[in-house]
PDB file of N, CA and C in Angstrom:
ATOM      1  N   UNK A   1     -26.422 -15.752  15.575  1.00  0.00           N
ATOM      2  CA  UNK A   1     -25.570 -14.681  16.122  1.00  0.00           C
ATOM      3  C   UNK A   1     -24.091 -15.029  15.930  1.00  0.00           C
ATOM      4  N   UNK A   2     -23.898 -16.373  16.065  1.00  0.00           N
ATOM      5  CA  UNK A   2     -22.442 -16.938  15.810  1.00  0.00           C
ATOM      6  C   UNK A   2     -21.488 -16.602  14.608  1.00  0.00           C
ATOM      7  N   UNK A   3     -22.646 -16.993  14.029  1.00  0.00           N
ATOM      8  CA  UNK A   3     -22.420 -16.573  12.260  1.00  0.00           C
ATOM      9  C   UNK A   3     -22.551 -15.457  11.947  1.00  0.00           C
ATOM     10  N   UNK A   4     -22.839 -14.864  12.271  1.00  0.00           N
ATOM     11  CA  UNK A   4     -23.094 -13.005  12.080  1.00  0.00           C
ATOM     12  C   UNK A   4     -21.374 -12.567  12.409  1.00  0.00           C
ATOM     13  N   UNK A   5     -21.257 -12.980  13.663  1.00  0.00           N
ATOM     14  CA  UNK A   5     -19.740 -12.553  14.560  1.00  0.00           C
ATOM     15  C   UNK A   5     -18.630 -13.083  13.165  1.00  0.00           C
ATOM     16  N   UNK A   6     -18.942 -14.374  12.935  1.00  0.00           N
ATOM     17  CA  UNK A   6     -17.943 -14.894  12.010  1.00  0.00           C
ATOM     18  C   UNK A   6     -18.033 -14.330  10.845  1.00  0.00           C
ATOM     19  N   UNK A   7     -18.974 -13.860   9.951  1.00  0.00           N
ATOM     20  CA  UNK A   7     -18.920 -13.369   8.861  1.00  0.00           C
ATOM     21  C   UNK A   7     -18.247 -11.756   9.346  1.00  0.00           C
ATOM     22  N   UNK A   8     -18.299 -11.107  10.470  1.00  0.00           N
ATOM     23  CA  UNK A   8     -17.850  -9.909  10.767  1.00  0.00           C
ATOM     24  C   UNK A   8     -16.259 -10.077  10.387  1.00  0.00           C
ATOM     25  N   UNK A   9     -16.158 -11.073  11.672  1.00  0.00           N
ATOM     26  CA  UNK A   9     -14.254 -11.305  11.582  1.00  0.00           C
ATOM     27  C   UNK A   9     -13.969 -11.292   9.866  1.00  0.00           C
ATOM     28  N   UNK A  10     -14.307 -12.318   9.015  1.00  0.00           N
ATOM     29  CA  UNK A  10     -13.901 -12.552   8.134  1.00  0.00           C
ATOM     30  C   UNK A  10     -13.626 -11.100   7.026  1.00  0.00           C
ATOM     31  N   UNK A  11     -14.887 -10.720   6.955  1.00  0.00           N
ATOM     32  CA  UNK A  11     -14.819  -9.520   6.485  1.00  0.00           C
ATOM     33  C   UNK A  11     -13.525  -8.224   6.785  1.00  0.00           C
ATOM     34  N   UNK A  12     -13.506  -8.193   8.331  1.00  0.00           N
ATOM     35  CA  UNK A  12     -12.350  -7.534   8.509  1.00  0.00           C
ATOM     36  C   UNK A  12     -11.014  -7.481   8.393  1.00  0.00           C
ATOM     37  N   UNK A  13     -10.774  -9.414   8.546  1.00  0.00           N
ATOM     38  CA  UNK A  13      -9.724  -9.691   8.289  1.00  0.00           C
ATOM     39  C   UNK A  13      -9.324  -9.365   6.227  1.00  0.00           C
ATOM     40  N   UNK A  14     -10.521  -9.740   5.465  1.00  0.00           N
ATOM     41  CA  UNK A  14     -10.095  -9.232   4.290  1.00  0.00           C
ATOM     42  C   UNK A  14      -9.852  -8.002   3.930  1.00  0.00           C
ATOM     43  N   UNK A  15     -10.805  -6.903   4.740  1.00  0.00           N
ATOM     44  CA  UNK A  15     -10.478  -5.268   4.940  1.00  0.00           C
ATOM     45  C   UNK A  15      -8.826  -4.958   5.135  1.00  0.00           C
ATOM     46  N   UNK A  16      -8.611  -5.523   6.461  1.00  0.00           N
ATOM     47  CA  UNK A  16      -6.926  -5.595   6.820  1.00  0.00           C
ATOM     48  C   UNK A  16      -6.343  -5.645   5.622  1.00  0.00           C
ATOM     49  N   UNK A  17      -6.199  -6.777   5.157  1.00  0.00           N
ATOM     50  CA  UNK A  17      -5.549  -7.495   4.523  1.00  0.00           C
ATOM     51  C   UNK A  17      -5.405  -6.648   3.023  1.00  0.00           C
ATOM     52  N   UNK A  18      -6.377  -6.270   2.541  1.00  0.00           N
ATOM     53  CA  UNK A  18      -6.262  -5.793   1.102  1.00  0.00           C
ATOM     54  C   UNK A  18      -5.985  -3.867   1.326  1.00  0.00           C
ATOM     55  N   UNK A  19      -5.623  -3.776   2.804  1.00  0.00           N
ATOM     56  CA  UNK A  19      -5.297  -2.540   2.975  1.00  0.00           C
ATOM     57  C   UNK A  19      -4.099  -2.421   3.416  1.00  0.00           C
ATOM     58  N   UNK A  20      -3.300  -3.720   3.754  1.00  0.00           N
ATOM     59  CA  UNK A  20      -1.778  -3.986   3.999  1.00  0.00           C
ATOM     60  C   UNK A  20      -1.361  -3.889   2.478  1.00  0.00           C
ATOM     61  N   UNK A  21      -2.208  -4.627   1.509  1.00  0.00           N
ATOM     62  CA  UNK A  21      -1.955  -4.825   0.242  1.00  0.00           C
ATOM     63  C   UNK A  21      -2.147  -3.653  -0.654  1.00  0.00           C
ATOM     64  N   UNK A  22      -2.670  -2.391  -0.535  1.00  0.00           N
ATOM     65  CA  UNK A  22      -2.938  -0.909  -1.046  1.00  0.00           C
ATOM     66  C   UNK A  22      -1.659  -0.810  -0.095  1.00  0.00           C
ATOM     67  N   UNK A  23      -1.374  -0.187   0.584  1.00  0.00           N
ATOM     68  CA  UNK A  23      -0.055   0.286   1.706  1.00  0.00           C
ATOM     69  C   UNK A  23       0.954  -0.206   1.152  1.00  0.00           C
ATOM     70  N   UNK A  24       0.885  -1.495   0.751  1.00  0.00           N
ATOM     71  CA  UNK A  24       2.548  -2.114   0.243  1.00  0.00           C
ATOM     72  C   UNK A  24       2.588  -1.077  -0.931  1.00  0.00           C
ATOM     73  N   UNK A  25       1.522  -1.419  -2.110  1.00  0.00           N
ATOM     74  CA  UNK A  25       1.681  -1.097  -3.560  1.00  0.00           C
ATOM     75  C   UNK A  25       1.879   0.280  -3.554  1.00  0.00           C
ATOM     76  N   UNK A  26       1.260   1.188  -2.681  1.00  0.00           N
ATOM     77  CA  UNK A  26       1.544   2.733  -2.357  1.00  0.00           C
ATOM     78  C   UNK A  26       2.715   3.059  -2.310  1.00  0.00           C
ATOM     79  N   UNK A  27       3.455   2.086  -1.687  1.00  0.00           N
ATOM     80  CA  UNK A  27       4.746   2.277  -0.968  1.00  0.00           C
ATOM     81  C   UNK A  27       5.836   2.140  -1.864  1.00  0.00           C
ATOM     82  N   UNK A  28       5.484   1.198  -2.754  1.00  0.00           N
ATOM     83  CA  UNK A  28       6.144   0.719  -3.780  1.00  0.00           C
ATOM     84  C   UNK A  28       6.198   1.721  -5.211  1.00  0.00           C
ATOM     85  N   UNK A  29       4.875   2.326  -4.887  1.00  0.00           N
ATOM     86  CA  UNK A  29       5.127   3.200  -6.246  1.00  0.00           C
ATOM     87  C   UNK A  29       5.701   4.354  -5.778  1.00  0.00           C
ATOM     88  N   UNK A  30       5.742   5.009  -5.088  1.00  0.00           N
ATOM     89  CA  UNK A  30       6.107   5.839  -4.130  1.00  0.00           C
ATOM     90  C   UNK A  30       7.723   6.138  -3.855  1.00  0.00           C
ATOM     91  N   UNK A  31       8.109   4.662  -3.453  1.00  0.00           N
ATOM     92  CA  UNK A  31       9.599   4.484  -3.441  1.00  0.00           C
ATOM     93  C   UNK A  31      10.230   4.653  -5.229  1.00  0.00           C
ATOM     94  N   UNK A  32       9.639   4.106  -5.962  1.00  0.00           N
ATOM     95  CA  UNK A  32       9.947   4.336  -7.639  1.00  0.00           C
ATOM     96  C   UNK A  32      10.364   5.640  -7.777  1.00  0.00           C
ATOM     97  N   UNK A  33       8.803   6.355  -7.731  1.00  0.00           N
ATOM     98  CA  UNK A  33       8.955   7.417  -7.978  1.00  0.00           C
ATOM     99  C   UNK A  33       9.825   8.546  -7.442  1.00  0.00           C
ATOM    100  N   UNK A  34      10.253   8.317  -6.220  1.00  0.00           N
ATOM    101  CA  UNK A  34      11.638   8.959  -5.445  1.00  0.00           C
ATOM    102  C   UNK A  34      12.576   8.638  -6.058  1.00  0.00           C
ATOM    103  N   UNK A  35      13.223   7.079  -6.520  1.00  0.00           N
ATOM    104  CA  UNK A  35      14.499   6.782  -7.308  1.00  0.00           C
ATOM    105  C   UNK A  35      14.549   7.366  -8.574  1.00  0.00           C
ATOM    106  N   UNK A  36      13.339   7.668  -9.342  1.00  0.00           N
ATOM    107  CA  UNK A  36      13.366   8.371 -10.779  1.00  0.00           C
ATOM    108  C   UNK A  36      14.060   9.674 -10.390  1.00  0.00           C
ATOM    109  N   UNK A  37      13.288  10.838  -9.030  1.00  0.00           N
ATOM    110  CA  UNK A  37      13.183  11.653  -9.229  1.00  0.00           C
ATOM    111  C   UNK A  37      14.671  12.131  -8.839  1.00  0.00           C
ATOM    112  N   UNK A  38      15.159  10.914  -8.227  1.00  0.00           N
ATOM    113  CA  UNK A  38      16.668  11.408  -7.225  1.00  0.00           C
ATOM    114  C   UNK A  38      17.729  10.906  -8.511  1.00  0.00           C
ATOM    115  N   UNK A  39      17.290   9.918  -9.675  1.00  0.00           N
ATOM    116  CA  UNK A  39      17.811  10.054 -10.556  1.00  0.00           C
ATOM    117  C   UNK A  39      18.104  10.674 -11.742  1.00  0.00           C
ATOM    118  N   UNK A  40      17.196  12.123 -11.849  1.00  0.00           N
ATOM    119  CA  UNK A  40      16.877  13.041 -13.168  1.00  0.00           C
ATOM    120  C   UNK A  40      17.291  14.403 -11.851  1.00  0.00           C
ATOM    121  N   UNK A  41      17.484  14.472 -10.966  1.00  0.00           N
ATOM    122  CA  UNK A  41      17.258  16.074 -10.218  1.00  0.00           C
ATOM    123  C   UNK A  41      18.577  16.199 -10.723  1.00  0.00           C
ATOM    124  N   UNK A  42      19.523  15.431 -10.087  1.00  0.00           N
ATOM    125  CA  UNK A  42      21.232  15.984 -10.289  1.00  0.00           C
ATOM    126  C   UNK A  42      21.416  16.809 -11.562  1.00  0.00           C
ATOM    127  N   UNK A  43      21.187  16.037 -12.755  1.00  0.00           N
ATOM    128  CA  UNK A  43      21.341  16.749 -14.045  1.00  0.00           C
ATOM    129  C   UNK A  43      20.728  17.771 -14.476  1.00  0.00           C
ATOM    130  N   UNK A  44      19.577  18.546 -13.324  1.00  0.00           N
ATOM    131  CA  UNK A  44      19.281  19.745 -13.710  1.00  0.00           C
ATOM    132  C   UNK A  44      19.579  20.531 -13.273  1.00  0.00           C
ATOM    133  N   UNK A  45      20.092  20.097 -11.605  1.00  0.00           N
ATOM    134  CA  UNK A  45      20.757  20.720 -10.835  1.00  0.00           C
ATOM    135  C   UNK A  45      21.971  21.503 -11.198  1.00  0.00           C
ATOM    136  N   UNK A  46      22.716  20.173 -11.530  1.00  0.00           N
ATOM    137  CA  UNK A  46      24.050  20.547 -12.359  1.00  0.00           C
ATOM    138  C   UNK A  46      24.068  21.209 -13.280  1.00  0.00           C
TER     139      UNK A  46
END
């Protein structure tokens, strides 16, 4: 049962973890893609 609990934690903690790590990279492409878009709008604007 000990080991059951511990393989749970572990598991979740890698769940967390590689979903902090999707969230960053989201964030990151995300933020890009705003600086492209805030860098090409003006000149059509204009």
């Amino acid at each position: 049962m000990k080991m059951l609990i511990k393989l749970g934690s572990v598991i979740f903690a890698a769940v967390l973890l590689s979903g902090c790590l999707v969230t960053s990279v989201v964030g990151g492409v995300v933020g890009t893609a705003v600086d492209v878009v805030d860098a090409v709008t003006p000149d059509i604007v204009d």
